[in-house]
Protein backbone atom coordinates (compact mmCIF):
# COMPACT_ATOMS: atom_id res chain seq x y z
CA UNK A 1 -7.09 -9.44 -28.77
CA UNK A 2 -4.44 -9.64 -26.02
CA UNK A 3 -4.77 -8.51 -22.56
CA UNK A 4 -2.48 -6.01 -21.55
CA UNK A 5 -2.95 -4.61 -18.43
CA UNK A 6 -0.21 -1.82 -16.92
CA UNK A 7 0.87 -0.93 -13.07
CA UNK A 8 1.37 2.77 -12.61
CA UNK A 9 3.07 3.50 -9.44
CA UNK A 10 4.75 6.56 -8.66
CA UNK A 11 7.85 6.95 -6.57
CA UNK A 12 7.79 8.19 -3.30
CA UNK A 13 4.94 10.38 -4.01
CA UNK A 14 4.64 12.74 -1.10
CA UNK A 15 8.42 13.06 -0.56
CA UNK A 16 8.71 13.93 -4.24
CA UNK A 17 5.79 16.41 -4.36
CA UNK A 18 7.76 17.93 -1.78
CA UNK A 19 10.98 18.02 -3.49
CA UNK A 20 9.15 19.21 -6.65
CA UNK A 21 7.41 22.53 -5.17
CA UNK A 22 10.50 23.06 -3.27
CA UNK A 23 13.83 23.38 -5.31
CA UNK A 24 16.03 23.61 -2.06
CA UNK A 25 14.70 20.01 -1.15
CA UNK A 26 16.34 18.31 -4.68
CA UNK A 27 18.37 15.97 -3.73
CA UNK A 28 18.18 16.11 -0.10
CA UNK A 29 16.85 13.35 2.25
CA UNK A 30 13.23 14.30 2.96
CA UNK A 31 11.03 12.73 5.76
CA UNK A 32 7.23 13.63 5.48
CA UNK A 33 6.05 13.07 8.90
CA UNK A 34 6.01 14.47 12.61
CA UNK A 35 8.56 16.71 14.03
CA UNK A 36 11.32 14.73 16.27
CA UNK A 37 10.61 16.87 18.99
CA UNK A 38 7.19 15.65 19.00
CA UNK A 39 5.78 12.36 19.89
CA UNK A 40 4.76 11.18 15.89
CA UNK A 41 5.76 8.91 13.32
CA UNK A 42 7.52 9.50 9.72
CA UNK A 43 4.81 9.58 6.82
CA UNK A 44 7.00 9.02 3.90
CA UNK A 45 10.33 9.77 2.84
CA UNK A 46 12.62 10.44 0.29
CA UNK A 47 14.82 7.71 -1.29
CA UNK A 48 17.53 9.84 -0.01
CA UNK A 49 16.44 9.44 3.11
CA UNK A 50 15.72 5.69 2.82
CA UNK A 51 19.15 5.15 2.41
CA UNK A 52 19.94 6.15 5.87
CA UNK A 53 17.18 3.53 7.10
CA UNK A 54 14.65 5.65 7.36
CA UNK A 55 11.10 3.85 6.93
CA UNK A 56 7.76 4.64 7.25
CA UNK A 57 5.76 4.08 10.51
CA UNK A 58 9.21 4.54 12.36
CA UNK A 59 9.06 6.86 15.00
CA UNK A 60 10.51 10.40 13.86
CA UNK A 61 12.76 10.49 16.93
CA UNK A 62 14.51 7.34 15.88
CA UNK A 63 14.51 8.61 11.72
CA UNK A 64 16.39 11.51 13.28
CA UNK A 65 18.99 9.36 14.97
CA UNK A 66 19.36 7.38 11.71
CA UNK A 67 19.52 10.58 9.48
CA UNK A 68 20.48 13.69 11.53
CA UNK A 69 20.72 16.00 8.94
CA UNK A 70 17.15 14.70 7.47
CA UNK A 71 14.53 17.37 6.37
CA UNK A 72 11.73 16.80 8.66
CA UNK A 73 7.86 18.66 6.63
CA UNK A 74 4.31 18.14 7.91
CA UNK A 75 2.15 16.14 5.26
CA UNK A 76 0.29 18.71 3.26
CA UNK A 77 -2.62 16.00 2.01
CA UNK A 78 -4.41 18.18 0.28
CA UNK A 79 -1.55 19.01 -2.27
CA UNK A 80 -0.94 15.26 -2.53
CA UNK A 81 -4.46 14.79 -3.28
CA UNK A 82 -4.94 17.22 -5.79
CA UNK A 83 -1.88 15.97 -7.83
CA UNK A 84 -3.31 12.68 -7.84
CA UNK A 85 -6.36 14.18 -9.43
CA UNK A 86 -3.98 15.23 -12.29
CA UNK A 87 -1.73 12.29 -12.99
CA UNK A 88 -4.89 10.42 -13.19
CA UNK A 89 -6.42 12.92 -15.64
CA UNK A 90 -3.55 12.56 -17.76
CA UNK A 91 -3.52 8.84 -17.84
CA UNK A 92 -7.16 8.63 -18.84
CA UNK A 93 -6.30 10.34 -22.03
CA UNK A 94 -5.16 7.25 -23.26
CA UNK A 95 -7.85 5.62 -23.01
CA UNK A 96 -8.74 2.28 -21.71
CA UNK A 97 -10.35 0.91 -18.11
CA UNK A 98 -8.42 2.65 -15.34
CA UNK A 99 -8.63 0.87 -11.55
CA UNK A 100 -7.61 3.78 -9.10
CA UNK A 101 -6.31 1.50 -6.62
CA UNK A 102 -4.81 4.93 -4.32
CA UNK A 103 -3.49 8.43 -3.91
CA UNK A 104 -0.50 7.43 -6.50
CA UNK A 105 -1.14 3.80 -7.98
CA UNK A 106 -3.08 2.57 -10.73
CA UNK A 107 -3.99 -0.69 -12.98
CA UNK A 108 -5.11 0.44 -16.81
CA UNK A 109 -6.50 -2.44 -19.27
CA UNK A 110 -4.61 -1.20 -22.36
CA UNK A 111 -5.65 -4.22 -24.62
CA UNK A 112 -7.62 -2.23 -27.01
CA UNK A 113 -4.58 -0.88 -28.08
CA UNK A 114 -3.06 -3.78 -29.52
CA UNK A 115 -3.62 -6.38 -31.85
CA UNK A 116 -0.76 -8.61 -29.92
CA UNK A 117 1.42 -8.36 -27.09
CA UNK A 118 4.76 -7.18 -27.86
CA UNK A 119 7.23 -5.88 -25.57
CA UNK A 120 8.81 -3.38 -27.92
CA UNK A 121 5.21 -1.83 -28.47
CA UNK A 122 3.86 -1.92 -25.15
CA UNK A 123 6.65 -0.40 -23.86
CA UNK A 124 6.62 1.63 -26.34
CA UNK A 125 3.18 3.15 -24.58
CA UNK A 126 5.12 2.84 -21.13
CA UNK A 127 7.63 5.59 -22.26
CA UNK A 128 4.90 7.77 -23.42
CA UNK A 129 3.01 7.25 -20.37
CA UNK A 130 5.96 8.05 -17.87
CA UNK A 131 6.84 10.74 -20.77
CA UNK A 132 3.80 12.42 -20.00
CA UNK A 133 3.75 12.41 -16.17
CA UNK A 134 7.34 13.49 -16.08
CA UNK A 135 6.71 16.65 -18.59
CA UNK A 136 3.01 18.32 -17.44
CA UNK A 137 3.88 17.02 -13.70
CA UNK A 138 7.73 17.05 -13.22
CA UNK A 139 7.37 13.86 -10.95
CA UNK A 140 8.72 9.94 -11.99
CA UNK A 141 6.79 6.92 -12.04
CA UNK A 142 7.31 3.04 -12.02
CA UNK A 143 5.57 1.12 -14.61
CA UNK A 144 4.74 -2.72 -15.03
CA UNK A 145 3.33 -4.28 -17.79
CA UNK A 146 1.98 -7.93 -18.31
CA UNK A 147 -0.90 -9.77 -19.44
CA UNK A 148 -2.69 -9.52 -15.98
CA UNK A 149 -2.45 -7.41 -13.05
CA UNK A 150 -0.67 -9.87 -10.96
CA UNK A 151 2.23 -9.51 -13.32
CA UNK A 152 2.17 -6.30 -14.00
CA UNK A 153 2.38 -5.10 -10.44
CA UNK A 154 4.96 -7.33 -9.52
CA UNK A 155 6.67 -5.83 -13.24
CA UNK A 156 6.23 -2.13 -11.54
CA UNK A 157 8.10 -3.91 -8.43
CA UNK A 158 10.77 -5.17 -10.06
CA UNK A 159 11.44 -1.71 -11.77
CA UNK A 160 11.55 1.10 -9.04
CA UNK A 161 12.49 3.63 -9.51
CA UNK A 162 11.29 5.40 -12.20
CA UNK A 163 11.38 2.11 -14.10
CA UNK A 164 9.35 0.36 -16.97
CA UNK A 165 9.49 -3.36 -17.14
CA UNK A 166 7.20 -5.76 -19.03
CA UNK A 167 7.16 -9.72 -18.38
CA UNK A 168 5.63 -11.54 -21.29
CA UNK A 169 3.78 -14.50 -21.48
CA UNK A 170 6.29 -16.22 -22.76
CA UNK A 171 9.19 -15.77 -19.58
CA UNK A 172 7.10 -15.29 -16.92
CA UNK A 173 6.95 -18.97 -15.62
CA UNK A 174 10.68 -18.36 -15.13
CA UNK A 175 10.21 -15.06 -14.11
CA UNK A 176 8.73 -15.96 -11.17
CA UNK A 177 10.65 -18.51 -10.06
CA UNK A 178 13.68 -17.03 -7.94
CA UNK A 179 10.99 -14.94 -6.29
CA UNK A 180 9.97 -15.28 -2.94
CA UNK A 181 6.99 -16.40 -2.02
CA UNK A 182 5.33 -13.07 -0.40
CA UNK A 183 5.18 -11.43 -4.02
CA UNK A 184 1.68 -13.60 -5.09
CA UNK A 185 -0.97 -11.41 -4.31
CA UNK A 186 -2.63 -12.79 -1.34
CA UNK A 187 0.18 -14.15 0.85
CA UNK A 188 0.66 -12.17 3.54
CA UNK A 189 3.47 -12.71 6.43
CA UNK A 190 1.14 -15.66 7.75
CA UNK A 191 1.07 -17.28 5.03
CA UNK A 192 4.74 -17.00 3.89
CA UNK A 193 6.20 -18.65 7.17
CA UNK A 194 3.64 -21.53 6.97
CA UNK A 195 4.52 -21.80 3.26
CA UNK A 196 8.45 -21.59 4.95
CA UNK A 197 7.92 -24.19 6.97
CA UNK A 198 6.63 -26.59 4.29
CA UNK A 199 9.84 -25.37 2.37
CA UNK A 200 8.75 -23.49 -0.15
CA UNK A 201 9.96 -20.28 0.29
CA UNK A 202 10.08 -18.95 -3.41
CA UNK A 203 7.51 -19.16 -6.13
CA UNK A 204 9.34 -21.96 -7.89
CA UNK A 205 9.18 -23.96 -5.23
CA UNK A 206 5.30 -23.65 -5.19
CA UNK A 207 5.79 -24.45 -8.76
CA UNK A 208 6.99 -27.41 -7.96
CA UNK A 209 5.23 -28.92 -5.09
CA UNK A 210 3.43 -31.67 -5.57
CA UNK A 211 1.13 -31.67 -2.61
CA UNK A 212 -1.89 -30.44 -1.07
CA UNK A 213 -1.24 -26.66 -0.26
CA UNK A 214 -5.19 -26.38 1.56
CA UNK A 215 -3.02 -27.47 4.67
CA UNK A 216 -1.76 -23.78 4.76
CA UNK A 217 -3.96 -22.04 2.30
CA UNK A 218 -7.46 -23.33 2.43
CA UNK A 219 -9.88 -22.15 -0.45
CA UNK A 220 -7.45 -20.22 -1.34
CA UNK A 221 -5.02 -23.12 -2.46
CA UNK A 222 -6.20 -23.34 -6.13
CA UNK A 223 -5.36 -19.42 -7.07
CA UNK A 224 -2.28 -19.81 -4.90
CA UNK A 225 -1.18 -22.47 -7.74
CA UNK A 226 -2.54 -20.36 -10.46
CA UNK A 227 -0.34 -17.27 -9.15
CA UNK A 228 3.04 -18.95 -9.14
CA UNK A 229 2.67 -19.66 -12.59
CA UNK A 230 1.29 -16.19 -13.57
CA UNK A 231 -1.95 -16.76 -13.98
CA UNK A 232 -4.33 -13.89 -13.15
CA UNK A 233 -7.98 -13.40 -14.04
CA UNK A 234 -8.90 -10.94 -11.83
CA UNK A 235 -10.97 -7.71 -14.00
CA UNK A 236 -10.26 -4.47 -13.08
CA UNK A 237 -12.08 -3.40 -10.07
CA UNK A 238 -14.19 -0.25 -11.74
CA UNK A 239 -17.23 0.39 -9.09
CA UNK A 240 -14.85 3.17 -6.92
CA UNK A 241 -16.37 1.33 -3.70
CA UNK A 242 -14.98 2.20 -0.45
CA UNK A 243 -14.11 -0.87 1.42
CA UNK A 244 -13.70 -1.06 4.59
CA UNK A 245 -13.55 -3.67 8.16
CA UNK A 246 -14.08 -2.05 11.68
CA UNK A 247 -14.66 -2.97 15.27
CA UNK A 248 -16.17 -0.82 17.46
CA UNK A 249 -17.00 -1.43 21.53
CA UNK A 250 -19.40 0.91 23.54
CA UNK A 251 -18.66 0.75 27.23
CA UNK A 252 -21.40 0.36 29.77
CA UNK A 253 -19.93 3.19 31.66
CA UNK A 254 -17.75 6.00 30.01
CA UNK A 255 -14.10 6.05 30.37
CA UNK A 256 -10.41 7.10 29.69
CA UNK A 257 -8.86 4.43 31.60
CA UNK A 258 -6.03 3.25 29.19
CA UNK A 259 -5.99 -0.15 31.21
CA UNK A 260 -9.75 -0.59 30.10
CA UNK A 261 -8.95 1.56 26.48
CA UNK A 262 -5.72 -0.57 25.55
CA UNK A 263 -7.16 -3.92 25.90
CA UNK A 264 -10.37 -3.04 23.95
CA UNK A 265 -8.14 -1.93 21.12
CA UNK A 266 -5.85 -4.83 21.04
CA UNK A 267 -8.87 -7.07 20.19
CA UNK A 268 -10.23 -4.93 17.70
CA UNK A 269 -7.25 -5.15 16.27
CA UNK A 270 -6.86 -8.77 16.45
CA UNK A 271 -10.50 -9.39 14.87
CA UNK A 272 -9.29 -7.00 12.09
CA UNK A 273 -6.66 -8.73 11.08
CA UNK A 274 -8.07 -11.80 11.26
CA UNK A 275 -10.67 -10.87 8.68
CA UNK A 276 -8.04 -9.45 6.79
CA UNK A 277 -6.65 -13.10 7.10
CA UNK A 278 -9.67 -14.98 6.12
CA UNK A 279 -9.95 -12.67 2.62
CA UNK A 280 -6.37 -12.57 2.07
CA UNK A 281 -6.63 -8.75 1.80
CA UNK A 282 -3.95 -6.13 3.06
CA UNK A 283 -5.16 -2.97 4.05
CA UNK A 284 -4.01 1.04 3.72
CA UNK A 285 -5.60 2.93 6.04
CA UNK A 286 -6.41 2.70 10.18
CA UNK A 287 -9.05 4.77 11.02
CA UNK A 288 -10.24 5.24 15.09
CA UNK A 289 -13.45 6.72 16.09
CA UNK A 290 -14.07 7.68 19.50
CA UNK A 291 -17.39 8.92 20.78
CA UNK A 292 -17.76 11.03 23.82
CA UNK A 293 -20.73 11.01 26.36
CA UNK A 294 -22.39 13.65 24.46
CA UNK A 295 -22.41 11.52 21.48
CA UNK A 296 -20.19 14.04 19.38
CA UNK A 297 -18.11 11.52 17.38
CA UNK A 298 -14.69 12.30 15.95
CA UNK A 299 -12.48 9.97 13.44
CA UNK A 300 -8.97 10.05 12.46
CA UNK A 301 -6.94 8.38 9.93
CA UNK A 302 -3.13 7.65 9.34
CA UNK A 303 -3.34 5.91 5.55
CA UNK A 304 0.08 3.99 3.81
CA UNK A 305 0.85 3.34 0.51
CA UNK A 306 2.82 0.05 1.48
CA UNK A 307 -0.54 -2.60 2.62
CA UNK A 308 -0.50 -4.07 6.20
CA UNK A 309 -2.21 -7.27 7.49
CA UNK A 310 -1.08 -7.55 11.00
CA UNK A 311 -2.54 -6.74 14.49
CA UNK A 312 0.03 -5.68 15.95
CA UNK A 313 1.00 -2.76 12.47
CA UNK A 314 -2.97 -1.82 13.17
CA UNK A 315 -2.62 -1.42 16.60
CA UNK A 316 0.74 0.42 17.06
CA UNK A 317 -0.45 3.11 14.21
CA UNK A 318 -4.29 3.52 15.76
CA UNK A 319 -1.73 4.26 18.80
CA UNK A 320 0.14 6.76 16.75
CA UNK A 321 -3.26 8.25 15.46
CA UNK A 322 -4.70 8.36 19.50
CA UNK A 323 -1.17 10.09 20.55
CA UNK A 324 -1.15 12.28 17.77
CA UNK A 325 -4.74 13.37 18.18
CA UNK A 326 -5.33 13.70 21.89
CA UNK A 327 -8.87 12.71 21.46
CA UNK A 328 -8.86 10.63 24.38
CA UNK A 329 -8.99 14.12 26.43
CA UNK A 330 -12.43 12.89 28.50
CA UNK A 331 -14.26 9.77 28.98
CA UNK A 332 -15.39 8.10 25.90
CA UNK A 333 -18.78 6.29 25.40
CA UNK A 334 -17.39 4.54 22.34
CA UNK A 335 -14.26 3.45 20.72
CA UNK A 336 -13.49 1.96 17.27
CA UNK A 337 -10.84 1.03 14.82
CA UNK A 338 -11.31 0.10 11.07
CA UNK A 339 -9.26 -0.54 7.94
CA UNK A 340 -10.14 0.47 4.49
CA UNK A 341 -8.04 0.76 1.04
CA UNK A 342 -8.08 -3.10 0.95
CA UNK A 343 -5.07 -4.13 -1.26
CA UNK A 344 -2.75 -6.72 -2.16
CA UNK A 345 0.52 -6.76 -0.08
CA UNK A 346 3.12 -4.13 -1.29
CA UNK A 347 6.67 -3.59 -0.51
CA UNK A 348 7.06 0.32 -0.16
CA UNK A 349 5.59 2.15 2.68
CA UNK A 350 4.40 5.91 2.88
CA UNK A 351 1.98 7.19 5.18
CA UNK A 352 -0.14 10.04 4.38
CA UNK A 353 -1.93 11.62 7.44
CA UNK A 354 -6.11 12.63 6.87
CA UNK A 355 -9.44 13.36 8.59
CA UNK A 356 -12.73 13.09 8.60
């Protein structure tokens, strides 16, 4: 039996809920974020939208000056939420492992559906798939299929929007090749300019090389090798476990002093990433706790559908979470930041704003 594993992703998922419930919003270039006259960030937006530049994590202000006559909504998470809830209903019906990697993304191991890969039947199940979402949910979705889920995510890639696209066994060697480097699961910026400066910039060019790559990759160099040529034998991840890194500092002496506050974040942020480094992970979510000197203890959360691996991403959005908040309103006895939703890098960004 062959293993066919598919990438559901769905495109632009909160700006297209949006456009969905709304009628007036087809069409239109929809930013899911902040207000511009408020100090916030854009969530998501449209494709519409996108076209002008606007990008997730952008300031609103600025996605304003890029696209004046831009639709500005407040994230309604629980709606998103809930819709995710039914998409993945609906994909369960076909049976099969399903890896709920977030809000709008999935991996399902399909292989016990056919006797051998062929891309005219498992696209085939593709259309019905997308068939389905689009008729009981009104809303698109990018699939990729392949024998693995490195493939198949990097099929779902290759396809937005609202795309199906399979690579076989047979083509993906030179599938792969004219691809750049940062599309192996597991090479984050970091890695991709010390892979630059070794000149391999594309996956063929890993292909090709020769040499030692534990210079730049460690441990990691072996799977590295394995990935440019498509080779994937990561299972689906089925235990649901929330994963998570966080930092935390508890100050000898309560405070609010940003020149104390700022620093204190900065390294947190620093030690995050680093571990996000060390286990070539990208990350979703940035989560800050604070704790006040009567120990109540509040956390917030700004989440993205596009994964993140540097300090300097975490720290600017825990900044956009503290701004956004005003939970910094007294002196704190305690101040943390953590990442969860640990992913493999992704190319589109949407941020989705939640508490605890």
């Amino acid at each position: 039996m062959p293993r066919v594993i598919f990438h559901l992703d769905m495109d632009a998922f909160y700006a297209s809920v949006e456009q969905r419930d709304d009628p007036r919003l087809k069409g239109k270039p929809v930013i899911v974020g902040a207000s511009p006259d408020r100090r916030g960030v854009v969530c998501a937006a449209s494709y519409e939208a996108r076209a002008f530049g606007v990008r997730s994590a952008m300031p609103s202000r600025t996605a304003q000056r890029l696209c004046p006559d831009g639709v500005f909504i407040r994230p309604r998470m629980d709606a998103y939420r809930n819709e995710s809830r039914e998409i993945m209903a609906r994909l369960a019906t076909f049976g099969g492992q399903v890896e709920q990697v977030s809000v709008d993304e999935a991996y399902l191991d399909m292989s016990h559906r056919f006797e051998e890969f062929t891309r005219e039947a498992v696209t085939a199940l593709g259309r019905e798939m997308k068939e389905v979402v689009r008729a009981e949910r009104r809303l698109t979705a990018s699939i990729g299929i392949g024998s693995n889920k490195l493939l198949a995510k990097i099929a779902s890639d290759h396809g937005k929007p609202d795309g199906l696209f399979c690579i076989t066994e047979e083509e993906k060697v030179a599938f792969l090749r004219p691809l750049p480097a940062s599309a192996i699961h597991g090479v984050g910026k970091v890695t991709a300019e010390a892979l630059a400066t070794m000149g391999l910039r594309t996956i063929g060019e890993i292909q090709d090389f020769g040499g030692d790559l534990r210079a730049v990759a460690g441990s990691f160099a072996p799977k590295l090798k394995a990935y440019a040529f498509g080779n994937d034998t990561r299972p689906l991840d089925l235990d649901g476990e929330v994963k998570s890194i966080s930092a935390e500092e508890t100050f000898e002496r309560d405070t609010e002093d940003r020149r104390i506050l700022v620093p204190v974040l900065k390294e947190q942020a620093r030690e995050i990433a680093g571990k996000l480094g060390k286990e070539r992970l990208a990350a979703r979510t940035v989560q800050v706790k604070v704790r006040y000197s009567d120990f109540k203890t509040l956390t917030r959360q700004t989440s993205v559908e596009e994964s993140f691996e540097s300090a300097e991403t975490i720290y600017a959005i825990a900044c956009a979470i503290l701004r956004r908040e005003r939970v910094v309103d007294r002196p704190l006895r305690l101040i943390g930041l953590g990442v969860s939703g640990l992913v493999p890098p992704s190319t589109q960004m949407v941020f989705e704003f939640g508490r605890n």
